[in-house]
Protein backbone atom coordinates (compact mmCIF):
# COMPACT_ATOMS: atom_id res chain seq x y z
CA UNK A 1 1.79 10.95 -20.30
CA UNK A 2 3.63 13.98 -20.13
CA UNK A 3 0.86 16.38 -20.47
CA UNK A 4 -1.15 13.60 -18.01
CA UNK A 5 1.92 14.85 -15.55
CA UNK A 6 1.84 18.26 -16.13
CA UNK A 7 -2.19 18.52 -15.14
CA UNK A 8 -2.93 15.88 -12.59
CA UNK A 9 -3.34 16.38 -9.16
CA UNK A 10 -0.29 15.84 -7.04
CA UNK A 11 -1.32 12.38 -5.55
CA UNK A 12 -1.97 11.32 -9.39
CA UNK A 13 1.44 12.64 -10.63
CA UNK A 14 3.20 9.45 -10.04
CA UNK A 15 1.10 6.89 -12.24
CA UNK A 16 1.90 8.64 -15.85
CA UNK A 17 6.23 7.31 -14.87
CA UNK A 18 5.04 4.18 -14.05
CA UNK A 19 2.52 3.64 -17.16
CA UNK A 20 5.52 5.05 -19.36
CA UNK A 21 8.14 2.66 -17.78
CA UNK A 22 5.66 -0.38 -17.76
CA UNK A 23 4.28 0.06 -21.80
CA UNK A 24 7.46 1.81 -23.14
CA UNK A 25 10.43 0.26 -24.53
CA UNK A 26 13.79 2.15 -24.78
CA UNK A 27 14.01 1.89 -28.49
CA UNK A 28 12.17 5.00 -28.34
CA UNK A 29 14.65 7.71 -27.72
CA UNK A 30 14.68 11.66 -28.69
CA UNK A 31 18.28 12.12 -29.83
CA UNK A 32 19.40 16.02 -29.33
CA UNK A 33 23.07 16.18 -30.28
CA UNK A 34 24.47 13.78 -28.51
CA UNK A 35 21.95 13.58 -25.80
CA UNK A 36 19.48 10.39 -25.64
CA UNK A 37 16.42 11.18 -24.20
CA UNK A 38 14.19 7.88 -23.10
CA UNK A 39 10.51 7.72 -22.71
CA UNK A 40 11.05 7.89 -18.60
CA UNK A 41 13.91 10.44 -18.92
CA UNK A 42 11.40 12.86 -21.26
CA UNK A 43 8.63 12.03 -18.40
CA UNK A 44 10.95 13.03 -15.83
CA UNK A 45 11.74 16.12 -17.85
CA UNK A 46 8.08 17.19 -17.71
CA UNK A 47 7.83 16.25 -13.74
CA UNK A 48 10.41 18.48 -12.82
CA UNK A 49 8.58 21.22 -14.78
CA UNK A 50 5.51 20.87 -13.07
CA UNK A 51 7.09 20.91 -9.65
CA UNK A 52 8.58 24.47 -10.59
CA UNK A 53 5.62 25.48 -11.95
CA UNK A 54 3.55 24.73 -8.93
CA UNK A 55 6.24 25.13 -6.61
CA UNK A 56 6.03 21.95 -5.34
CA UNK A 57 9.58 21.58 -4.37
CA UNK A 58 10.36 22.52 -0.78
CA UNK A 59 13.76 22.53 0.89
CA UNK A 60 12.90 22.28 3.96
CA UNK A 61 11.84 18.56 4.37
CA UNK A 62 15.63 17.10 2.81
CA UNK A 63 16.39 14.67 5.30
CA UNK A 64 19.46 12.31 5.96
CA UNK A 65 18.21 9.74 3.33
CA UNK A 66 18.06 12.60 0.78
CA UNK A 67 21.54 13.79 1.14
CA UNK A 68 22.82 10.42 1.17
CA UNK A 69 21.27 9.87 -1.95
CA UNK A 70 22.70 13.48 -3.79
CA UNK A 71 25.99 12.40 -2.07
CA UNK A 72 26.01 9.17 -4.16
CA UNK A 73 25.04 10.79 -7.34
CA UNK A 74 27.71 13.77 -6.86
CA UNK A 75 30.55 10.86 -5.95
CA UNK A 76 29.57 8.15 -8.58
CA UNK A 77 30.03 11.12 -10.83
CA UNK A 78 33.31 12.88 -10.23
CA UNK A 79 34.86 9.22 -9.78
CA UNK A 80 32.97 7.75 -13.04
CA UNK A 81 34.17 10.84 -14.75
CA UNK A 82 38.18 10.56 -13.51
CA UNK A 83 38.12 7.28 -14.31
CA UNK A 84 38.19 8.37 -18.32
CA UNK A 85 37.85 12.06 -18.51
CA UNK A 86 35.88 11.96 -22.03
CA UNK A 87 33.62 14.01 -23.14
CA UNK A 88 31.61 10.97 -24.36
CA UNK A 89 32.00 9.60 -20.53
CA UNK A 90 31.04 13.06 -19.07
CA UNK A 91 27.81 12.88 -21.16
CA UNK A 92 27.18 9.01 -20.34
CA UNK A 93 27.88 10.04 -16.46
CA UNK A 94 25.76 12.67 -16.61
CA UNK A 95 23.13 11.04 -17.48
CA UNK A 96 23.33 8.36 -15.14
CA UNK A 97 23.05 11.49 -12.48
CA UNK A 98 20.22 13.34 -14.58
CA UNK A 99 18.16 9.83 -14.06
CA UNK A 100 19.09 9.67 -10.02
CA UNK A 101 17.96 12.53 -9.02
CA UNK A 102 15.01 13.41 -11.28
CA UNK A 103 13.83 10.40 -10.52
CA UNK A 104 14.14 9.74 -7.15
CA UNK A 105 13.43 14.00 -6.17
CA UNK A 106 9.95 13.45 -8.69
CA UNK A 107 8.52 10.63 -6.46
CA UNK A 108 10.00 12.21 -3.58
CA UNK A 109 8.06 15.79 -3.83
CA UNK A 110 5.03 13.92 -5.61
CA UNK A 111 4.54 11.42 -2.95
CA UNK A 112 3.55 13.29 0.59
CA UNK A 113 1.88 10.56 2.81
CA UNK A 114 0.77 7.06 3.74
CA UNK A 115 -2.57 7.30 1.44
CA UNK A 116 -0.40 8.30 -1.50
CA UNK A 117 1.59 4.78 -1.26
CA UNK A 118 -1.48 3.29 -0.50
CA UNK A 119 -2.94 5.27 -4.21
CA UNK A 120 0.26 3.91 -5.71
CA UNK A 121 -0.12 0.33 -4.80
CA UNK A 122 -3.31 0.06 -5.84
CA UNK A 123 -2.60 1.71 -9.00
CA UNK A 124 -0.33 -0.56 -10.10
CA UNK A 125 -2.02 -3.51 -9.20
CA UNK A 126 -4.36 -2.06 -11.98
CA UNK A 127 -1.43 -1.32 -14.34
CA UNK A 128 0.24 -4.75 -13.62
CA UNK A 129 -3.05 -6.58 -15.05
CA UNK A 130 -2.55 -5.21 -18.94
CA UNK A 131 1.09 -6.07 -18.43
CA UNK A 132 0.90 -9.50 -17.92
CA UNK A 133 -1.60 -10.31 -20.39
CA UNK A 134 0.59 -8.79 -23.09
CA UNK A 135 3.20 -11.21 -21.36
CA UNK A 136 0.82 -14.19 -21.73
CA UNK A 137 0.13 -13.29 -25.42
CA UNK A 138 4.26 -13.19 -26.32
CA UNK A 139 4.19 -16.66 -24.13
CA UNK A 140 1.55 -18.51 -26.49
CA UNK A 141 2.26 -16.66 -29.91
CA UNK A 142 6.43 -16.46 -29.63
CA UNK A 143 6.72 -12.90 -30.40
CA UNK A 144 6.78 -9.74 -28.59
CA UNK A 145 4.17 -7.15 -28.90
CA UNK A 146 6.44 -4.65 -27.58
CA UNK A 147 8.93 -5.03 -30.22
CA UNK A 148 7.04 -2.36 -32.53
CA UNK A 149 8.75 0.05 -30.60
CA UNK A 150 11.97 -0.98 -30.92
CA UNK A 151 14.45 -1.74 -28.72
CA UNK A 152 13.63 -5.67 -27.38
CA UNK A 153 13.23 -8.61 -30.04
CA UNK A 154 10.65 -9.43 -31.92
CA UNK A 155 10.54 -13.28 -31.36
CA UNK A 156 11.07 -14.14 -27.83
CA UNK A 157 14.04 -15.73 -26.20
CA UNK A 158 14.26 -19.53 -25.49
CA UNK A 159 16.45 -21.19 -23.68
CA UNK A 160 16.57 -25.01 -22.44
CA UNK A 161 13.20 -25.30 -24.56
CA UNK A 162 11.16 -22.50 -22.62
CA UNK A 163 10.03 -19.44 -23.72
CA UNK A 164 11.73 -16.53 -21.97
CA UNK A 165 8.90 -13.53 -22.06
CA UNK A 166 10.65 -9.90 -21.58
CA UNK A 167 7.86 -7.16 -22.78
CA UNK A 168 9.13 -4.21 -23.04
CA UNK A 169 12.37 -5.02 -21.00
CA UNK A 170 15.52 -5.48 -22.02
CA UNK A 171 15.93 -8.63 -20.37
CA UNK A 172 13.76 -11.61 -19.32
CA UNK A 173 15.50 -11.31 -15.65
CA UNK A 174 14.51 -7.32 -15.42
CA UNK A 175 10.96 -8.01 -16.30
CA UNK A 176 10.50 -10.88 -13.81
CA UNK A 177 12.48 -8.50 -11.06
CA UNK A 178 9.88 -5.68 -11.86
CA UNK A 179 6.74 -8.15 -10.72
CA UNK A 180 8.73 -9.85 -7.89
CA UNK A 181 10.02 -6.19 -6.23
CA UNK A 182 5.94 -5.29 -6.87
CA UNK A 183 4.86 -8.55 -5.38
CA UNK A 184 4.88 -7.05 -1.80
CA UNK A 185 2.98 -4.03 -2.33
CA UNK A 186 0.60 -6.20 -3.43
CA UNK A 187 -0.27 -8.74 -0.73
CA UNK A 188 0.15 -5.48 1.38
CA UNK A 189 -3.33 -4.37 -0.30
CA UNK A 190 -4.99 -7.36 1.61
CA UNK A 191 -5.02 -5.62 4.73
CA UNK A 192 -6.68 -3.11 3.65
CA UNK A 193 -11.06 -2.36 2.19
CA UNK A 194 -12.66 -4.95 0.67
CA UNK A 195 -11.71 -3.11 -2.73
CA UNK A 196 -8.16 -3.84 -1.42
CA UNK A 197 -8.16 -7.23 -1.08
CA UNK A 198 -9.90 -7.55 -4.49
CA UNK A 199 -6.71 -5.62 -6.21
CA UNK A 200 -4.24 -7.47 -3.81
CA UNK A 201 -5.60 -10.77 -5.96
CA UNK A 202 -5.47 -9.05 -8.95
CA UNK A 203 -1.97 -7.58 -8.87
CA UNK A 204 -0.18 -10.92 -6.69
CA UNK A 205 -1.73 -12.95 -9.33
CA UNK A 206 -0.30 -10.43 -12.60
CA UNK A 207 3.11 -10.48 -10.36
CA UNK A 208 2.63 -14.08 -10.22
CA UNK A 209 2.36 -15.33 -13.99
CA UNK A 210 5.09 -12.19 -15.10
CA UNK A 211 7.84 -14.09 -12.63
CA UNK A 212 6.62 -17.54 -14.30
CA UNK A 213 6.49 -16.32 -17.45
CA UNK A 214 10.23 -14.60 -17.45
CA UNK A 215 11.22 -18.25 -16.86
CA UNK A 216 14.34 -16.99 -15.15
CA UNK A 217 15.92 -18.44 -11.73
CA UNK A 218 17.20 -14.95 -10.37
CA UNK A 219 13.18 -13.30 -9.78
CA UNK A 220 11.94 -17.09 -8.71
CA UNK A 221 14.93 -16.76 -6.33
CA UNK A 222 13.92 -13.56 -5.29
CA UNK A 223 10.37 -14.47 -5.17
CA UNK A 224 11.01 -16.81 -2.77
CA UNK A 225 12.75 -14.81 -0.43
CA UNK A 226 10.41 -11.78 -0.72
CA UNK A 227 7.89 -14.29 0.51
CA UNK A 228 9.96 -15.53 3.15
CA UNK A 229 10.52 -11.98 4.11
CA UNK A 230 7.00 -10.47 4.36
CA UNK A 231 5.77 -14.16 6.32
CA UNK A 232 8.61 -13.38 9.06
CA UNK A 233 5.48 -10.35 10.03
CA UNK A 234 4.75 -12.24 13.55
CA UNK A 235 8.14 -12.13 14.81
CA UNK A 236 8.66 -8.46 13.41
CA UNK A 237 9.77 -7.75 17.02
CA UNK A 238 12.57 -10.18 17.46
CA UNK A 239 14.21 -9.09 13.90
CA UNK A 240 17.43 -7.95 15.46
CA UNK A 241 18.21 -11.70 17.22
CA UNK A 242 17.02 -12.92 13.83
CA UNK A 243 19.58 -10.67 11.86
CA UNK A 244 22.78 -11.08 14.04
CA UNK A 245 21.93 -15.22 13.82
CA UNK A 246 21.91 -14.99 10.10
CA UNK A 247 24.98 -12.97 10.14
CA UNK A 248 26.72 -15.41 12.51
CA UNK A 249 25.63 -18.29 10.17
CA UNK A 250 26.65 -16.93 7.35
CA UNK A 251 30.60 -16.38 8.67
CA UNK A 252 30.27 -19.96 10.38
CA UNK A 253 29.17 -21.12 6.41
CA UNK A 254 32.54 -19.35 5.36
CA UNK A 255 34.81 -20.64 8.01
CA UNK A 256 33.67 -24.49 7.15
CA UNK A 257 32.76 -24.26 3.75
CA UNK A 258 35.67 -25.60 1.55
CA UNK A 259 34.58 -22.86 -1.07
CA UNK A 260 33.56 -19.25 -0.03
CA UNK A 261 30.11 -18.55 0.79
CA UNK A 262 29.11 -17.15 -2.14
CA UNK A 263 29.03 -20.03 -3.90
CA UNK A 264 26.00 -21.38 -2.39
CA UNK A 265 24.53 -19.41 -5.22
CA UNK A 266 26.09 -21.68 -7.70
CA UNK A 267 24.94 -24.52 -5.85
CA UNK A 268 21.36 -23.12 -5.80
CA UNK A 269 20.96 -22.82 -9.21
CA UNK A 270 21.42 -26.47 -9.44
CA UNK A 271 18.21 -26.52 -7.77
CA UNK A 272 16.30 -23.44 -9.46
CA UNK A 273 18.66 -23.77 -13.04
CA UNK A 274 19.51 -20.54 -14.75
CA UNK A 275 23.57 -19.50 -14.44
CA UNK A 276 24.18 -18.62 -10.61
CA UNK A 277 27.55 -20.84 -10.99
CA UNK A 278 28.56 -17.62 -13.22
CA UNK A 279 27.81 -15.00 -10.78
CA UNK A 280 29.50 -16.79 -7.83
CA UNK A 281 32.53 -16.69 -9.72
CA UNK A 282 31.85 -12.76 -10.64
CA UNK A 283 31.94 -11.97 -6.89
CA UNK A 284 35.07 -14.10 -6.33
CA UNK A 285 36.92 -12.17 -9.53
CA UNK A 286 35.33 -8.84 -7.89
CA UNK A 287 37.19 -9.78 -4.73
CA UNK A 288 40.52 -11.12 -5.82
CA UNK A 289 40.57 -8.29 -8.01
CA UNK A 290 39.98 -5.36 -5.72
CA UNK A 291 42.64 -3.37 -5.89
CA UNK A 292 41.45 -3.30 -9.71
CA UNK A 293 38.47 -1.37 -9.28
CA UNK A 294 38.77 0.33 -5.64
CA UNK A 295 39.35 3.56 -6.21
CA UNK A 296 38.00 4.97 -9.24
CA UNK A 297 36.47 2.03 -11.01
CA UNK A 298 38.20 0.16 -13.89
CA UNK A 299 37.66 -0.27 -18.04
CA UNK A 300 38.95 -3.65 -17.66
CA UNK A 301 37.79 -6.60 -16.16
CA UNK A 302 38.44 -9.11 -19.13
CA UNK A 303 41.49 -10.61 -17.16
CA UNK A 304 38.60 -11.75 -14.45
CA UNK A 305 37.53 -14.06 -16.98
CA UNK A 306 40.34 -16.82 -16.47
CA UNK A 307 41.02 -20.14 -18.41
CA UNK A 308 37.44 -22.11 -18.47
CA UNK A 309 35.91 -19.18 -16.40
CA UNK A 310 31.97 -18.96 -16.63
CA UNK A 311 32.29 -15.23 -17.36
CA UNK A 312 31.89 -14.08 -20.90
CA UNK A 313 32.70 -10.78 -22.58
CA UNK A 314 30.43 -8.04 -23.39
CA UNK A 315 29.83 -8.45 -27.22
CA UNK A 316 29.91 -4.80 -27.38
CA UNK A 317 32.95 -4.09 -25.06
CA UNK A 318 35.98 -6.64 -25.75
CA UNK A 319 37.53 -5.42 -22.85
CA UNK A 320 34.72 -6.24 -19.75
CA UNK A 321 32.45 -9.40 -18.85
CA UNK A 322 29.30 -9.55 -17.91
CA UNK A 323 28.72 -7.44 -14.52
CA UNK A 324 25.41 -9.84 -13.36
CA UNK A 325 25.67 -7.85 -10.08
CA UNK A 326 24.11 -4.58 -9.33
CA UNK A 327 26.52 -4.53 -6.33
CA UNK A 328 29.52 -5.04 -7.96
CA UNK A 329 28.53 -2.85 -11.43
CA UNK A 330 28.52 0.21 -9.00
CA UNK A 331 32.16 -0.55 -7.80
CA UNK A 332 33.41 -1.03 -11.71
CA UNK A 333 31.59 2.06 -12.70
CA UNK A 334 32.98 4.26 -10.01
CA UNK A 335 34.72 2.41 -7.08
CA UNK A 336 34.37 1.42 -3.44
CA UNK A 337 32.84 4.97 -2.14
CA UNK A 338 30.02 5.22 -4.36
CA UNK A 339 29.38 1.53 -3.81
CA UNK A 340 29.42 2.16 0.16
CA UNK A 341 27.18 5.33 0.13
CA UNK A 342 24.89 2.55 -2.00
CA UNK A 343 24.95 0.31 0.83
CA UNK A 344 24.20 2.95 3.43
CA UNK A 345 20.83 3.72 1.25
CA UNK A 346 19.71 0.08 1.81
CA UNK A 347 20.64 0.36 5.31
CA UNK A 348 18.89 3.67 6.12
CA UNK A 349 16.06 2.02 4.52
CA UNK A 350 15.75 -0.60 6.67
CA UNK A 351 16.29 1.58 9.97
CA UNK A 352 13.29 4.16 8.13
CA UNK A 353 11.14 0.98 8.42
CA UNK A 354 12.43 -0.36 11.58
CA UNK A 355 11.50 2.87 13.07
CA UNK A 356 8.34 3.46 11.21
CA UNK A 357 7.04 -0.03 12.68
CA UNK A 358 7.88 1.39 16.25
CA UNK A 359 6.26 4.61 15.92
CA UNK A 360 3.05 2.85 14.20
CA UNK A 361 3.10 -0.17 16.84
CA UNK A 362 -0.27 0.86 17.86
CA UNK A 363 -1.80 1.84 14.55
CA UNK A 364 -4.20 -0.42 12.83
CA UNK A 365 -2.54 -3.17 10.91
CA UNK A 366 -3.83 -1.59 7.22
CA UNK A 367 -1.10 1.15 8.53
CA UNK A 368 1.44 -1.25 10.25
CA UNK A 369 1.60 -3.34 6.95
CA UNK A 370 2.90 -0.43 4.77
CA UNK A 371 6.39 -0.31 6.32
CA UNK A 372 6.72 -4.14 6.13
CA UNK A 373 5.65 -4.83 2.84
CA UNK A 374 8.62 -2.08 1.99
CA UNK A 375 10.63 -4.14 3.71
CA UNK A 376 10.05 -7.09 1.57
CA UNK A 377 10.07 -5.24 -1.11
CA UNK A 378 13.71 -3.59 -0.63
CA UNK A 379 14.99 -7.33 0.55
CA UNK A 380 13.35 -8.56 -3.08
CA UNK A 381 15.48 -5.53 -5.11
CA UNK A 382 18.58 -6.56 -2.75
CA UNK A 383 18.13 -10.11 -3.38
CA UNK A 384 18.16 -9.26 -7.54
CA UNK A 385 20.80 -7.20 -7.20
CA UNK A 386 23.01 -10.28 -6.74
CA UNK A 387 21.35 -12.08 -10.32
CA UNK A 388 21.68 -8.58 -12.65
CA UNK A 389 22.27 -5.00 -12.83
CA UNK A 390 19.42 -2.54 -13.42
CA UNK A 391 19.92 -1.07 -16.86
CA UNK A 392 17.08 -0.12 -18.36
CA UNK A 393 13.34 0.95 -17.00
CA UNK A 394 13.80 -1.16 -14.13
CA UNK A 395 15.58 1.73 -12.40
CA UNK A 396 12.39 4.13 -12.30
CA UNK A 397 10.80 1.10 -10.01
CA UNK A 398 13.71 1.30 -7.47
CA UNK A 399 13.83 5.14 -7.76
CA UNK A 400 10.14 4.81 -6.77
CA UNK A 401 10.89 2.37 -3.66
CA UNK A 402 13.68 4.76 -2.32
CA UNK A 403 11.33 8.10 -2.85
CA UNK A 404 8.79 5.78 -0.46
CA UNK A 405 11.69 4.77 1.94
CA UNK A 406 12.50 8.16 2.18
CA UNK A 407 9.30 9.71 2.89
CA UNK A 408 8.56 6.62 5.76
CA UNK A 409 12.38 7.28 7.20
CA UNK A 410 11.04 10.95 7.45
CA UNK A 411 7.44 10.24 8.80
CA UNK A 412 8.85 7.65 11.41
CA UNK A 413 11.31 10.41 12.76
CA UNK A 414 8.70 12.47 12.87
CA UNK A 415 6.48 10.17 14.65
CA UNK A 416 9.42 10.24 17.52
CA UNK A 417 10.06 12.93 17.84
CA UNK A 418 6.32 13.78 18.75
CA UNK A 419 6.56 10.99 21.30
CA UNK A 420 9.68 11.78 22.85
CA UNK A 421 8.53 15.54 22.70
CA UNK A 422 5.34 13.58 24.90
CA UNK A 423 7.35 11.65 27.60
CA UNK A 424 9.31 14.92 28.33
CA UNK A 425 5.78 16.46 29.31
């Protein structure tokens, strides 16, 4: 894969990272002093040489999402690093940054235009296919192909008397978020040739039995509302009254609710099973205990985990719980202003597509649908964050989506600016 990188064209660049973060566990990992080098962060390695090599990388095209994004990964830094100034946290932080940037700046160069997310949908509905039938063979034989690498069991989970299939993820929950985020790129593929609509079957029906298959309530959860999302299509011009009357319902919830909001997550899982009583009570803790973990982050959140609490220590750290909460894992890891430059990414997402489907409005529908499956997509990854935090390959997938948000937030201001530039006239 990395010599694949090194000699494709451009528009081809992209599918070696995804191959490597779809067939590759993390239990293979180059150790250099005290350096771990992953399969995706050797891959990303090799990218960046081949955009210096064929001076790929221009300056010129850094837009607001861009600096947002370098502004997250210098502040998550300098506060991760303050909040224990080790050298063994310095490394660890570091390489938290190293896979940020290489990541998202690789997709970002590598990925110039509306075909080239069109080439990387379709791809992976093709790489999607292999995936899930190595999924359906751990389902029916108990053990996990993917374990001869290392790094994910052999024999797969079960819990309440189903198998929980995981590939080469570390979790069940990651692998089912990987086919539910993919889901709407997808059914996006419908709109397009008849060779679209033939992979759109093909990779919503892989996504499909991977999200079964994971047998875990957080991507069926997500599934759902990814659906729910990309259906809301023929009101796509009435979004705004639809946002503000969610928003209103959602404080009216609070004020009558005898328990906060959030736990309508708990209640949920009643429904859909799987532990969301646990991560209601994680966002409570995360808000009670605030001035914990505001400024810098904290190394202790075992006091969150109260008398008969649902949360449960980290084997492997006596001193945290469980952060189930991609939201709240940025706060412990570095504070509120990392966390709040990580909700102004989502929401200059959203206004990249809002403006995209403005600019486009009279663009045929194969075009239109790009932006909006996006948009599903990004409410999917939002919708997990709440159910886990992305810790292993699972991050090269959302590095992918932002490189795609950025390049549509630039395209649509483009698009603007050409017809502002045409009313003047």
């Amino acid at each position: 894969m990395a010599i694949f990188i090194l000699l494709l064209p451009r528009r081809f660049a992209p599918l070696p990272i995804i191959i490597t973060a779809c067939f590759m566990t993390l239990g293979q990992t180059l150790v250099i002093g005290s350096l771990n080098f992953t399969p995706f962060r050797i891959i990303f390695f090799f990218g960046f040489m081949r955009l210096i090599l064929r001076k790929e990388i221009t300056l010129s095209n850094i837009n607001l999402f861009d600096k947002v994004i370098l502004l997250f990964v210098v502040v998550g830094f300098v506060t991760g690093t303050l909040l224990q100034p080790t050298m063994n946290n310095f490394i660890n932080r570091g390489g938290y940054a190293y896979n940020v940037l290489l990541g998202f700046f690789l997709f970002r160069y590598l990925i110039s235009d509306i075909d080239d997310i069109i080439l990387i949908f379709k791809a992976m509905a093709v790489i999607i296919l292999p995936f899930a039938i190595l999924m359906l063979l751990e389902h029916f034989t108990g053990r996990n192909i993917f374990s001869v690498f290392g790094g994910v069991p052999e024999f797969t989970i079960v819990r309440d008397g189903q198998l929980r299939c995981q590939g080469p993820f570390r979790h069940p929950i990651l692998a089912g978020t990987f086919a539910v985020t993919s889901f709407p790129y997808f059914v996006s593929l419908w709109f397009q040739n008849a060779r679209g609509k033939f992979l759109s079957i093909i990779g919503s029906a892989s996504a499909i039995t991977i999200i079964v298959l994971s047998h875990s309530s957080g991507p069926a959860m997500a599934f759902l509302i990814a659906i729910i999302a990309f259906s809301l299509w023929p009101i796509r011009r009435s979004m705004k009254a639809l946002r503000w009357t969610l928003g209103l319902g959602v404080i009216a919830l609070h004020l009558i609710m005898k328990a906060p909001v959030w736990y309508l997550i708990g209640k949920l899982s009643q429904i859909t099973g799987g532990t969301g009583w646990h991560r209601s009570d994680l966002i409570d803790q995360a808000i009670k205990n605030f001035g914990q973990w505001w400024l810098l982050g904290t190394k202790y959140t075992l006091n969150w985990a109260y008398p008969n609490s649902c949360l449960l220590p980290i084997p492997d750290l006596d001193n945290m719980v469980d952060i189930t909460n991609q939201f709240i894992f940025i706060g412990v890891e570095g504070g509120v202003f990392p966390l709040i430059l990580f909700i102004t990414i989502i929401t200059l997402g959203y206004k990249g597509i809002g403006r995209a489907l403005q600019a486009w409005e009279n663009q045929p529908i194969s075009m239109r649908i790009i932006p909006w499956s996006l948009g599903a997509a990004l409410t999917a990854h939002c919708a997990s964050f709440v159910s886990v935090s992305y810790f292993d390959q699972m991050n090269v997938f959302w590095f992918l989506l932002l490189a795609i948000l950025s390049l549509v937030y630039s395209l649509s201001s483009s698009k603007n600016h050409d017809a502002r530039e045409k009313n003047n006239v």
